[in-house]
N, C-alpha and C. Protein backbone atom coordinates (compact mmCIF):
# COMPACT_ATOMS: atom_id res chain seq x y z
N UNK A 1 106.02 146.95 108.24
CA UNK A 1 104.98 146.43 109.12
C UNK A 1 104.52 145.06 108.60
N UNK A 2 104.58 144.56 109.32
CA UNK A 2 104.14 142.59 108.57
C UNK A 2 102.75 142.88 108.60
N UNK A 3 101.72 143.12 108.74
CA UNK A 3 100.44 143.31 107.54
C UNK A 3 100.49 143.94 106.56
N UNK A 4 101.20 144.85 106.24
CA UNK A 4 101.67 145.45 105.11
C UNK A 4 102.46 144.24 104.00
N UNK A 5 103.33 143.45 104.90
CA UNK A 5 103.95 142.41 103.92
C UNK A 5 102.73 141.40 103.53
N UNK A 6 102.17 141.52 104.73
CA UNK A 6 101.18 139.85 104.77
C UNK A 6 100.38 140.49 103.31
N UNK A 7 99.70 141.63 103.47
CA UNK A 7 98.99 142.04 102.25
C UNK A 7 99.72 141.84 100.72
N UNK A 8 100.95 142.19 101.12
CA UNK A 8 101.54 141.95 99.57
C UNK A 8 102.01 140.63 99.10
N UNK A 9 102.00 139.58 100.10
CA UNK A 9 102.14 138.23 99.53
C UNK A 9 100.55 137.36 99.05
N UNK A 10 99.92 138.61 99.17
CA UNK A 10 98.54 137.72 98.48
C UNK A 10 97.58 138.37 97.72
N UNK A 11 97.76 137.24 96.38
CA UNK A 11 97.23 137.21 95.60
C UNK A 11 95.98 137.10 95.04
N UNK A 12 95.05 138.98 95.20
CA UNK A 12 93.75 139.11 95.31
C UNK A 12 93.31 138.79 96.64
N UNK A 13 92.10 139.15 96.45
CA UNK A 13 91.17 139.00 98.12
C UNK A 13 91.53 137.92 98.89
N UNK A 14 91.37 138.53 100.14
CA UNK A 14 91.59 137.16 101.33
C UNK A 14 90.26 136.86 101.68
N UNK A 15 89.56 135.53 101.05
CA UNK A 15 88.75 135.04 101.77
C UNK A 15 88.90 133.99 103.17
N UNK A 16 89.63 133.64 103.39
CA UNK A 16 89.76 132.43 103.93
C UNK A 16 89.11 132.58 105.37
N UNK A 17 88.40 131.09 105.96
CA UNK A 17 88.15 131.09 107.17
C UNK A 17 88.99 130.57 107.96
N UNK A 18 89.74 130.31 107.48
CA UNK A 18 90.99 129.27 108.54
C UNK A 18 92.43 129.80 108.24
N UNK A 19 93.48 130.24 109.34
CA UNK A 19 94.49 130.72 108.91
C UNK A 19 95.52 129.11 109.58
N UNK A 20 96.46 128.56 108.92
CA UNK A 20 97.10 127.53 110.12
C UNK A 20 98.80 128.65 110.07
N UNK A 21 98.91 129.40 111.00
CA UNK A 21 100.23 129.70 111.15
C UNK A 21 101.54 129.00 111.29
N UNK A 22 102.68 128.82 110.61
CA UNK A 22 103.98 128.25 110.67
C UNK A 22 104.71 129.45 110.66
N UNK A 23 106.07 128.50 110.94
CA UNK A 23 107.57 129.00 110.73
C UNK A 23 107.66 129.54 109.39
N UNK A 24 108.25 129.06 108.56
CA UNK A 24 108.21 129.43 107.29
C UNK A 24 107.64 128.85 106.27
N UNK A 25 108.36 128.47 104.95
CA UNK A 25 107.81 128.29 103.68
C UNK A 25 108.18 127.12 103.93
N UNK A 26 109.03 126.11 104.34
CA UNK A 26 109.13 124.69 103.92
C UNK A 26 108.16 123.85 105.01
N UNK A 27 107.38 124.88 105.89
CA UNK A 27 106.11 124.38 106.49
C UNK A 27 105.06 124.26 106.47
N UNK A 28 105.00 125.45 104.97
CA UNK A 28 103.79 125.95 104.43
C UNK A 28 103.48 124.70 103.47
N UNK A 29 104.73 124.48 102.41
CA UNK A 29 104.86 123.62 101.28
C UNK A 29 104.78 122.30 102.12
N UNK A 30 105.15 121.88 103.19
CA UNK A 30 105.09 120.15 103.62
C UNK A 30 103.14 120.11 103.94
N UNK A 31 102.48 121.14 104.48
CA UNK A 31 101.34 121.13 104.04
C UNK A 31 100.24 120.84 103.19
N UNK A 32 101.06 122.17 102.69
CA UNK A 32 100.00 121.69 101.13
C UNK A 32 100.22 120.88 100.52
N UNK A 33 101.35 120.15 100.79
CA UNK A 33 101.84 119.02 100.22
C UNK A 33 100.50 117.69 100.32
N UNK A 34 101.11 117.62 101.73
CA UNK A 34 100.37 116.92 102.47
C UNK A 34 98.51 116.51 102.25
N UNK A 35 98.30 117.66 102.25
CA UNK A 35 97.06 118.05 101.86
C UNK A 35 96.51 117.47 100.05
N UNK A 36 97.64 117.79 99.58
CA UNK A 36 97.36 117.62 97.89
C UNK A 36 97.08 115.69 98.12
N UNK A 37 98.08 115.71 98.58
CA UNK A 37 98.23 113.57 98.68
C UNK A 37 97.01 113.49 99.35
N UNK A 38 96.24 113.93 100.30
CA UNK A 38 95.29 113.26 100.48
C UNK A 38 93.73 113.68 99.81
N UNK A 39 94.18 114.39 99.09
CA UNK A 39 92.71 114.81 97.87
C UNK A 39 92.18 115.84 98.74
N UNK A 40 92.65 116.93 99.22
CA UNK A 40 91.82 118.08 100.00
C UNK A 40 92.23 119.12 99.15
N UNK A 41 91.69 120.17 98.96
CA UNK A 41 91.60 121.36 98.20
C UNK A 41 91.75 122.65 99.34
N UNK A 42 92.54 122.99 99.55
CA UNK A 42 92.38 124.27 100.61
C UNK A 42 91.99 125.09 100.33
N UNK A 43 92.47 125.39 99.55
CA UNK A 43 91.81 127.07 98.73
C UNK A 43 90.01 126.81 98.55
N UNK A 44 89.88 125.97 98.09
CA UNK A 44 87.99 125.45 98.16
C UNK A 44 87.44 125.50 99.74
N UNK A 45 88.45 124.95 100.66
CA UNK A 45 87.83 124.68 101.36
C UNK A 45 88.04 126.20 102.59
N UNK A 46 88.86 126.81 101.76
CA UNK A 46 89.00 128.85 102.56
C UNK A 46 89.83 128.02 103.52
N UNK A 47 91.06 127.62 103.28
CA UNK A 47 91.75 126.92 104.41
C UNK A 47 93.23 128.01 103.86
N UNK A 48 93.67 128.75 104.29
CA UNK A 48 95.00 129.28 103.85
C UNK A 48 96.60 129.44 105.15
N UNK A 49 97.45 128.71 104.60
CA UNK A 49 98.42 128.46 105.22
C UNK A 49 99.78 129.45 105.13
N UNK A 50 99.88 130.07 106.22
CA UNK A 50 101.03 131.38 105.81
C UNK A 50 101.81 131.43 107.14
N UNK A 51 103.09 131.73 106.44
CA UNK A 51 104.60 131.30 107.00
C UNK A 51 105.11 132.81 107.55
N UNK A 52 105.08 132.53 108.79
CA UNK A 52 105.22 134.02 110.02
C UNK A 52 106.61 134.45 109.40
N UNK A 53 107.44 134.12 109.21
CA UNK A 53 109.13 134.26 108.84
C UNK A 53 109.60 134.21 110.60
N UNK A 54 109.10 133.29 110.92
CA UNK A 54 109.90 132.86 112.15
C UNK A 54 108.58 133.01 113.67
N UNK A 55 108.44 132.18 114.45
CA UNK A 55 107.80 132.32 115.77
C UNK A 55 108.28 133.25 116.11
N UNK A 56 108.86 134.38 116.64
CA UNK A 56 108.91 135.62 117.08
C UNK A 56 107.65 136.26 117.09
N UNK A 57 107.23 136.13 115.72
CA UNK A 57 106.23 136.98 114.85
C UNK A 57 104.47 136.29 115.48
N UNK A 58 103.96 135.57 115.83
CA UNK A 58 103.13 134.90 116.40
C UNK A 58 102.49 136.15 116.74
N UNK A 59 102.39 136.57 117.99
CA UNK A 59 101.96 137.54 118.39
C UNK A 59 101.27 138.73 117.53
N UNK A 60 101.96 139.05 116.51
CA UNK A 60 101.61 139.85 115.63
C UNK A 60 100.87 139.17 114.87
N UNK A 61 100.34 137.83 114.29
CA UNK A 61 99.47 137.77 113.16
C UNK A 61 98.40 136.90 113.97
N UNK A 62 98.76 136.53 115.86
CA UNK A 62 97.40 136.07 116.47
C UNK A 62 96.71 137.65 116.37
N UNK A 63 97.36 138.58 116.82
CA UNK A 63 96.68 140.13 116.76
C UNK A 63 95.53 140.16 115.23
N UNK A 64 96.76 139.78 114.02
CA UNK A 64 95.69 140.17 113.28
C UNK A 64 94.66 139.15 112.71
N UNK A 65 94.72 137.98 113.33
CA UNK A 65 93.47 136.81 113.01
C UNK A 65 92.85 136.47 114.15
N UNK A 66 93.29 136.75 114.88
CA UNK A 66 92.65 135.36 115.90
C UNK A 66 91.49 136.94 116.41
N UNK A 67 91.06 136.59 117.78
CA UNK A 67 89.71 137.08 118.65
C UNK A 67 89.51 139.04 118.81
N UNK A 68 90.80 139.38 118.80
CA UNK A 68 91.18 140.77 118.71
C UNK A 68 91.02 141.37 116.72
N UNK A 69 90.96 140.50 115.69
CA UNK A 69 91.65 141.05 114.70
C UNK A 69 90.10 140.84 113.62
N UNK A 70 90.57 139.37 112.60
CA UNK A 70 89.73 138.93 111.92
C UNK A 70 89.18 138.33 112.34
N UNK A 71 88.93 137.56 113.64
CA UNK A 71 88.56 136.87 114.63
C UNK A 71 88.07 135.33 113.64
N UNK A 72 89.05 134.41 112.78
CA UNK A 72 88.87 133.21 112.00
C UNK A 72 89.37 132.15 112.72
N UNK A 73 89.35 131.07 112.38
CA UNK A 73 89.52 130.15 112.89
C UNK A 73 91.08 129.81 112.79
N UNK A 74 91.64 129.82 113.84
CA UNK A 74 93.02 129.16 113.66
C UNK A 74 93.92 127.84 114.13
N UNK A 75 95.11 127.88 113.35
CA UNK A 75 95.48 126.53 113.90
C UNK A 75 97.02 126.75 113.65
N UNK A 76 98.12 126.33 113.78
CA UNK A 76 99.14 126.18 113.42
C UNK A 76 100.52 125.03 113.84
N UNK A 77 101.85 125.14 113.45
CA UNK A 77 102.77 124.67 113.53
C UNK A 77 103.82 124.61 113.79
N UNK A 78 104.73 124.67 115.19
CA UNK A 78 106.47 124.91 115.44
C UNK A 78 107.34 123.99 115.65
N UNK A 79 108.33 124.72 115.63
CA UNK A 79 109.65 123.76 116.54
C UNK A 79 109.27 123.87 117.34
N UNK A 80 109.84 122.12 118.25
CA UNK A 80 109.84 122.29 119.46
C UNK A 80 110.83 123.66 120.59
N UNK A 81 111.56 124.08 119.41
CA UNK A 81 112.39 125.51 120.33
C UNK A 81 111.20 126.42 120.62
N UNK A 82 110.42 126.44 119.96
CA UNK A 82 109.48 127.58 119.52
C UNK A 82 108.38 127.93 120.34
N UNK A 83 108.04 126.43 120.93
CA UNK A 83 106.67 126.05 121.73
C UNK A 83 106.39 127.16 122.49
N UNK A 84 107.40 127.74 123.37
CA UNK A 84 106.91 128.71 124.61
C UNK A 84 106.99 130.26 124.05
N UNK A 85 107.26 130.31 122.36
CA UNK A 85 106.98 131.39 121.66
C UNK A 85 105.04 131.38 121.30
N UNK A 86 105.00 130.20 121.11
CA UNK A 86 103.54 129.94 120.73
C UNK A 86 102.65 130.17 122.01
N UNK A 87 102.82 129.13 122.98
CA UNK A 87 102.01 129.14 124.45
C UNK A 87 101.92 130.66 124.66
N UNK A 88 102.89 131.77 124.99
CA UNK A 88 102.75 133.12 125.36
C UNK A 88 101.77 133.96 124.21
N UNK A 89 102.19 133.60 123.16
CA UNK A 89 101.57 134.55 122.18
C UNK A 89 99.89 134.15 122.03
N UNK A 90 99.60 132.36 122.19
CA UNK A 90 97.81 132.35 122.61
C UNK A 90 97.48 132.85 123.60
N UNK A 91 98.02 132.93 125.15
CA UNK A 91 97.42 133.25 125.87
C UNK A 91 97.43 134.55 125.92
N UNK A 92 98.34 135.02 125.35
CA UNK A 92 98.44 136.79 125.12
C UNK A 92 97.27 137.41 124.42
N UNK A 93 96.96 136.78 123.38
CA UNK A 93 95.91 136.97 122.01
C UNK A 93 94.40 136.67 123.02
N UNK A 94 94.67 135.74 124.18
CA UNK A 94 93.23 135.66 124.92
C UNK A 94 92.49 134.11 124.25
N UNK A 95 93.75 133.65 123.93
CA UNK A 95 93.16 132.42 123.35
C UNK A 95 94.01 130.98 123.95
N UNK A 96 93.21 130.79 125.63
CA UNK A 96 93.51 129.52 126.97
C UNK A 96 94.62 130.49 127.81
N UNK A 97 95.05 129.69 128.71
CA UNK A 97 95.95 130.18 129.42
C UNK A 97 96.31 128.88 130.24
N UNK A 98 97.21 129.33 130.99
CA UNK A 98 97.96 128.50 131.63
C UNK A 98 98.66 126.75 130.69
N UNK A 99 98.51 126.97 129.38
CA UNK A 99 98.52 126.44 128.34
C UNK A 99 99.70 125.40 128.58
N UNK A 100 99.65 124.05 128.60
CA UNK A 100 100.61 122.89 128.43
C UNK A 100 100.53 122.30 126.61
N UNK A 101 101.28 121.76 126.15
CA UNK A 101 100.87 121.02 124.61
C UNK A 101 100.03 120.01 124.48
N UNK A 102 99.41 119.60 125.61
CA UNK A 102 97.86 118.90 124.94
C UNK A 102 97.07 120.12 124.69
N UNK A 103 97.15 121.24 125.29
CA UNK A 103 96.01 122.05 125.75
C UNK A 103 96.11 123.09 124.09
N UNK A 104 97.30 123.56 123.91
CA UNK A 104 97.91 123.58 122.97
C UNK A 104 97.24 122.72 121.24
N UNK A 105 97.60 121.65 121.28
CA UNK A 105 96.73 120.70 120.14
C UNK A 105 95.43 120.61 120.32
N UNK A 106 94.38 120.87 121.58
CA UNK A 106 93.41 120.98 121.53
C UNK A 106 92.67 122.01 120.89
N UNK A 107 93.29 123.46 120.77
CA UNK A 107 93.59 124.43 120.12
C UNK A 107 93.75 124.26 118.70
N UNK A 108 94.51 123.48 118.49
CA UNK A 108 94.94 123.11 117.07
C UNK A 108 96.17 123.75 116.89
N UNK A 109 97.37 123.86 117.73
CA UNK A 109 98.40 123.93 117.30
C UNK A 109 99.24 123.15 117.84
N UNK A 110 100.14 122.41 116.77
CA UNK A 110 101.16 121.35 116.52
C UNK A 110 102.61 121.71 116.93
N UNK A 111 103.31 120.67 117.88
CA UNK A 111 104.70 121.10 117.74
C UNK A 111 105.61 119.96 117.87
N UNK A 112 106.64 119.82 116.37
CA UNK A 112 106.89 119.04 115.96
C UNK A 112 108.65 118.77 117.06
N UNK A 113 108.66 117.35 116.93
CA UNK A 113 109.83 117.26 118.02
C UNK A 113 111.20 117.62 117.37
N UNK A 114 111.93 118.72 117.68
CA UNK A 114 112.55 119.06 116.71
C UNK A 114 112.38 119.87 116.17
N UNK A 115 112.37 119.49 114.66
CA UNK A 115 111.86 120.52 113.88
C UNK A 115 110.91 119.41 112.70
N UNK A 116 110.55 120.75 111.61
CA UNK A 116 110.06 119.71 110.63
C UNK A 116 111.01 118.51 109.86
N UNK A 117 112.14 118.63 109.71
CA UNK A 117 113.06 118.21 108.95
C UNK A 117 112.67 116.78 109.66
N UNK A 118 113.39 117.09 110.96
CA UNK A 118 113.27 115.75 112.16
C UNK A 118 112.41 114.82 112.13
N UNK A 119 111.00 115.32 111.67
CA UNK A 119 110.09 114.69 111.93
C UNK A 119 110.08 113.62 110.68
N UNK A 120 110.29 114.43 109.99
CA UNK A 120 109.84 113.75 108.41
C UNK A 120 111.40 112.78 108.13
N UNK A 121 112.48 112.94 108.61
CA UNK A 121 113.38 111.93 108.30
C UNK A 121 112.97 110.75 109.28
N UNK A 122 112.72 110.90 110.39
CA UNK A 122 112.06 109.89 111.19
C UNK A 122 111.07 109.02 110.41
N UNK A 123 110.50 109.53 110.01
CA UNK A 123 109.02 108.70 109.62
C UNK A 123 109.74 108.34 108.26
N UNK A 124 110.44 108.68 107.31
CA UNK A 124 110.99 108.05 105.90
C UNK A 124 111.81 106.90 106.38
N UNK A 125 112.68 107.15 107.39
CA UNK A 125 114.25 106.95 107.50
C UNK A 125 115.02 107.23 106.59
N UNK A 126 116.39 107.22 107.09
CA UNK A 126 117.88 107.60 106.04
C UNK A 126 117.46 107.37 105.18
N UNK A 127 117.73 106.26 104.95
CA UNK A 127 117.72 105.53 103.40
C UNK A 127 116.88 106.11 102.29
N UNK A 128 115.80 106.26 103.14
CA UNK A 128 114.73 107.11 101.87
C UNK A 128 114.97 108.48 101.55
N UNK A 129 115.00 109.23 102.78
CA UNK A 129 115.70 110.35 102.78
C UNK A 129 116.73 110.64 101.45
N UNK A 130 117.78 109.67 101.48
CA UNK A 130 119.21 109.93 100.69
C UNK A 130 118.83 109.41 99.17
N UNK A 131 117.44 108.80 99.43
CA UNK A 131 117.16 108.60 97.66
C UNK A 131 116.33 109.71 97.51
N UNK A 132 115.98 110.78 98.52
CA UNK A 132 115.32 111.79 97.84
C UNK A 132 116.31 113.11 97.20
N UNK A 133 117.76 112.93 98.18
CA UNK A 133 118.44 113.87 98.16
C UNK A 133 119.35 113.24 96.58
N UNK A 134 119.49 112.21 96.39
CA UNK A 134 120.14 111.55 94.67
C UNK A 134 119.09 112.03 93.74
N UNK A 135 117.72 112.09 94.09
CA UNK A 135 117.28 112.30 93.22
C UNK A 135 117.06 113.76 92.54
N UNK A 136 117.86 114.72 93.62
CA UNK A 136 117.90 116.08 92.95
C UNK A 136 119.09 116.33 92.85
N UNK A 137 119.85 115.09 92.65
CA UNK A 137 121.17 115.55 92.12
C UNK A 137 122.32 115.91 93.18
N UNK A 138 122.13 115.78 94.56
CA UNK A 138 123.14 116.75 95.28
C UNK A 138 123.49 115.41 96.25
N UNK A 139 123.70 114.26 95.83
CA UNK A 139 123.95 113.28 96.55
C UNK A 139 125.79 113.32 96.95
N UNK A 140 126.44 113.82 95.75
CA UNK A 140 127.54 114.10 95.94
C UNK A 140 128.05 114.79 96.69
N UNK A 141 127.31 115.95 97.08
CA UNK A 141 127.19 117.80 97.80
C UNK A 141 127.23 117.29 99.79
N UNK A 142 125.81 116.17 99.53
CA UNK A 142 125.80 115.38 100.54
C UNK A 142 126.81 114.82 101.15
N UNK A 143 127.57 113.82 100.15
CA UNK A 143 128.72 112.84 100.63
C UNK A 143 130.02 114.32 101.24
N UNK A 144 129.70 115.07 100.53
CA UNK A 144 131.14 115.72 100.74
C UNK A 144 131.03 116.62 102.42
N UNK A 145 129.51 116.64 102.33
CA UNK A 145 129.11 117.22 103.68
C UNK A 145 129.12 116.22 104.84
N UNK A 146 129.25 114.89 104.57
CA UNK A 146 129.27 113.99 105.36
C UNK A 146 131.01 113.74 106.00
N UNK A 147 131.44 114.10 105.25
CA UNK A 147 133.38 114.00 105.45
C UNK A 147 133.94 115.20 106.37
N UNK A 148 133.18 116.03 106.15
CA UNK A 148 133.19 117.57 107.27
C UNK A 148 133.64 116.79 108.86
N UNK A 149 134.72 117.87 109.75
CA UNK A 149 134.84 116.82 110.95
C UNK A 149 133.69 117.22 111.73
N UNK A 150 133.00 118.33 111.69
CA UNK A 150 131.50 118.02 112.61
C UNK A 150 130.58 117.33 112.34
N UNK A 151 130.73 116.62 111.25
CA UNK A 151 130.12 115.79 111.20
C UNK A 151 130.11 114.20 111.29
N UNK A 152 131.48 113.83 112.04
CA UNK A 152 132.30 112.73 112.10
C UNK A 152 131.64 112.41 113.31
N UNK A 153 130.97 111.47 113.73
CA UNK A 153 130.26 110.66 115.06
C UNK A 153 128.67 110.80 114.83
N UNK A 154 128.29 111.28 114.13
CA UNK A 154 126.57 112.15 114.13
C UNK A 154 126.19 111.13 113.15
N UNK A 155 124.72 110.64 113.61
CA UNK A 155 124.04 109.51 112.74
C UNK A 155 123.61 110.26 111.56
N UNK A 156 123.37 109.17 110.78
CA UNK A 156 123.06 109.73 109.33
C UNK A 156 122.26 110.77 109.32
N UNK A 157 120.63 110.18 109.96
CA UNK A 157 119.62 111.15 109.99
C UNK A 157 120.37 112.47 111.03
N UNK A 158 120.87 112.93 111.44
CA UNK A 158 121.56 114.02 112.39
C UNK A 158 122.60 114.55 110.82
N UNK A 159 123.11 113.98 109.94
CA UNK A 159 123.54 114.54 109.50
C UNK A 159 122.93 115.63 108.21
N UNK A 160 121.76 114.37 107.77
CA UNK A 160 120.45 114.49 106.47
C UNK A 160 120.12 115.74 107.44
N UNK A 161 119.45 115.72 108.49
CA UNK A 161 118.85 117.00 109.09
C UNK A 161 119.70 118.63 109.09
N UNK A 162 120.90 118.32 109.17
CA UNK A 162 121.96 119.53 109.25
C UNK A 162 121.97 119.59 107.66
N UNK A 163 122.30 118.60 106.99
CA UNK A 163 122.52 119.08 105.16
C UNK A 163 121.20 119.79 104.80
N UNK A 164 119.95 119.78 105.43
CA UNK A 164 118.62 120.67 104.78
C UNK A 164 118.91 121.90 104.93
N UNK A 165 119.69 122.45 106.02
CA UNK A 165 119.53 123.68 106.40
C UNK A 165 121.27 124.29 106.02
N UNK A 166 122.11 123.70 105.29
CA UNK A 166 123.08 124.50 104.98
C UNK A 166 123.34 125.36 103.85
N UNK A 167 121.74 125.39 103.02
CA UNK A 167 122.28 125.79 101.85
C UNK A 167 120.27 126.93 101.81
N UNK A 168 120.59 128.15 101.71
CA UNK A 168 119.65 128.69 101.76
C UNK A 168 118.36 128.57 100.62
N UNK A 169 116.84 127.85 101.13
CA UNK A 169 116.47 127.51 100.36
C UNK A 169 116.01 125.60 99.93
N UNK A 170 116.97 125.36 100.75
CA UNK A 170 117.15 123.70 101.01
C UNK A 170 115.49 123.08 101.18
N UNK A 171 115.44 123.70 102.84
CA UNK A 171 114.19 123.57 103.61
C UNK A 171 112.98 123.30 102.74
N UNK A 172 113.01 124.43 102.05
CA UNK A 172 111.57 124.36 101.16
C UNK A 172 111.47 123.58 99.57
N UNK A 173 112.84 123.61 99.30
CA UNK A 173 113.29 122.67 98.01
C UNK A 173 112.95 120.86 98.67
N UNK A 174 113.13 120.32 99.88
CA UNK A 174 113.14 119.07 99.97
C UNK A 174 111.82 119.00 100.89
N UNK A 175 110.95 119.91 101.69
CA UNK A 175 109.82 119.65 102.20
C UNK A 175 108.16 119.13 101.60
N UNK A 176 108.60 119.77 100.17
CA UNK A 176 107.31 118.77 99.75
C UNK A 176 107.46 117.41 98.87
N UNK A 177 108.85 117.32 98.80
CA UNK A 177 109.91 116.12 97.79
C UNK A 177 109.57 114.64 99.35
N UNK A 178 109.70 115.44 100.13
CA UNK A 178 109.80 114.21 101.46
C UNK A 178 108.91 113.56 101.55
N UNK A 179 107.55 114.81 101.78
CA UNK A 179 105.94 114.46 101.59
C UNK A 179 105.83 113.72 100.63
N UNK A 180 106.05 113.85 99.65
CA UNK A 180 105.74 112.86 98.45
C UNK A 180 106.71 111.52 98.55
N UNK A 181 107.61 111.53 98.74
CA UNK A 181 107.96 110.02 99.25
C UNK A 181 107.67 109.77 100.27
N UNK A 182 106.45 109.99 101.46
CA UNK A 182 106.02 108.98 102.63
C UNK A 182 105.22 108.32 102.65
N UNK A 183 104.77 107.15 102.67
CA UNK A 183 104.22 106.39 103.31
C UNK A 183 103.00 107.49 104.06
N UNK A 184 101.58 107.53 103.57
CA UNK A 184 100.91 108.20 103.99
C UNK A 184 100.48 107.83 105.51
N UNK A 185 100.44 106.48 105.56
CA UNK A 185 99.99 105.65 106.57
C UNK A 185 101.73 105.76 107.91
N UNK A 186 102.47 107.00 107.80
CA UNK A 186 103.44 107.06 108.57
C UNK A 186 103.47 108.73 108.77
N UNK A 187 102.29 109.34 108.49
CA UNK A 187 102.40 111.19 108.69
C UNK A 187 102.96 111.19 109.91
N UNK A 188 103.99 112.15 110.26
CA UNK A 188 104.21 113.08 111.53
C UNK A 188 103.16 113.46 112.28
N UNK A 189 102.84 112.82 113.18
CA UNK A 189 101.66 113.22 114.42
C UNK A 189 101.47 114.79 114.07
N UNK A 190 102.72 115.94 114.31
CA UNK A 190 102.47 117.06 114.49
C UNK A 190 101.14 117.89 113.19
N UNK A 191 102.08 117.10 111.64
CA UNK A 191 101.17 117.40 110.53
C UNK A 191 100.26 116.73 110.12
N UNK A 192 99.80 115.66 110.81
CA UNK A 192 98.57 114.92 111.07
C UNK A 192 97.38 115.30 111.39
N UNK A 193 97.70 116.13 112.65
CA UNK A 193 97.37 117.07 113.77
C UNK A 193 96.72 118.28 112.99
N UNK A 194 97.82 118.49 112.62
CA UNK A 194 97.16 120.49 112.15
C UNK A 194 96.01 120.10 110.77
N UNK A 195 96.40 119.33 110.11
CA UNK A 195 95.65 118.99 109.17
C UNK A 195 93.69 118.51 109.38
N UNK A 196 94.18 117.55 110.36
CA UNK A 196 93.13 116.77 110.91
C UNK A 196 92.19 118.35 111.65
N UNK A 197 92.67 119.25 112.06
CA UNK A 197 92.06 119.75 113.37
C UNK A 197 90.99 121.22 111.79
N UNK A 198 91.87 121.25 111.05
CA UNK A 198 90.97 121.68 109.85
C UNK A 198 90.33 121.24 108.82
């Protein structure tokens, strides 16, 4: 039962007044990332960020936070695949309806074009990107993934975006490495957004 899991991934009492729901862990970590660079304290501020293991799951943890459950303040983060996983599961939970993505961010939930990866190679570009990926060593791992024939016509960033997700674990190894090389003054609208709205 995922409250049963949700309970066992945390450590001592849940105070928090704010839940921001994501996808997973490399959404959780580009967060708090995020958050650390700009001098905010979440845990001080009862702000806690937890990773559904996929939008499917929405439904089940608006049940157990939002107006039906703990009734706290929420906010969260998807793929753009995801969006009409999110829209059904607020208006399901009783939270807007007839819901478009302004109506959506007014709410306080974010949806990034793409995915997170997308967003954040956009706003670095390649170049920065591929000095983040040398700098953990797998620049080689990279090149050799770049010689692959599906990957023969596909722009760099199309390719940087496919190398995050081929190796299990990637996602969340390079999501707060990215954060820390951006240009603060270049955040992703989407994690701009969720941040700003808490």
């Amino acid at each position: 039962m995922i409250e049963e899991r949700f309970n066992e991934r945390i450590d001592g009492p849940f105070d928090a007044l704010t839940v921001v729901l994501v996808e997973g862990v490399s959404d959780q970590l580009a967060l708090e990332a995020l958050a650390g660079r700009r001098g905010r304290n979440l845990d001080a501020e009862r702000v806690t960020i937890i990773p559904m293991g996929g939008a499917k799951n929405i439904r089940t943890f608006l049940d157990l936070f939002g107006p039906s459950g703990l009734d706290l303040r929420l906010a969260g983060l998807c793929d753009e695949a995801e969006e009409g996983d999110f829209m059904r599961g607020l208006e399901r939970a009783g939270i807007g309806s007839n819901l478009g993505r302004g109506d959506m961010e007014d709410l306080g939930f974010f949806v990034c074009e793409a995915d997170l990866e997308d967003e954040l190679i956009r706003s670095l570009g390649p170049r920065s990107v591929e000095l983040v990926v040398e700098g953990q060593g797998e620049i080689g791992s990279f090149r050799t993934f770049q010689k692959q024939p599906a990957q023969q016509g596909r722009t760099m960033a199309q390719q940087l975006r496919r190398f995050m997700g081929t190796r299990s674990g990637r996602k969340a190894q390079y999501a707060p490495l990215l954060i820390e090389a951006l240009d603060l003054a270049r955040v992703p609208r989407p994690l701009d957004g969720v941040l700003a709205h808490v």
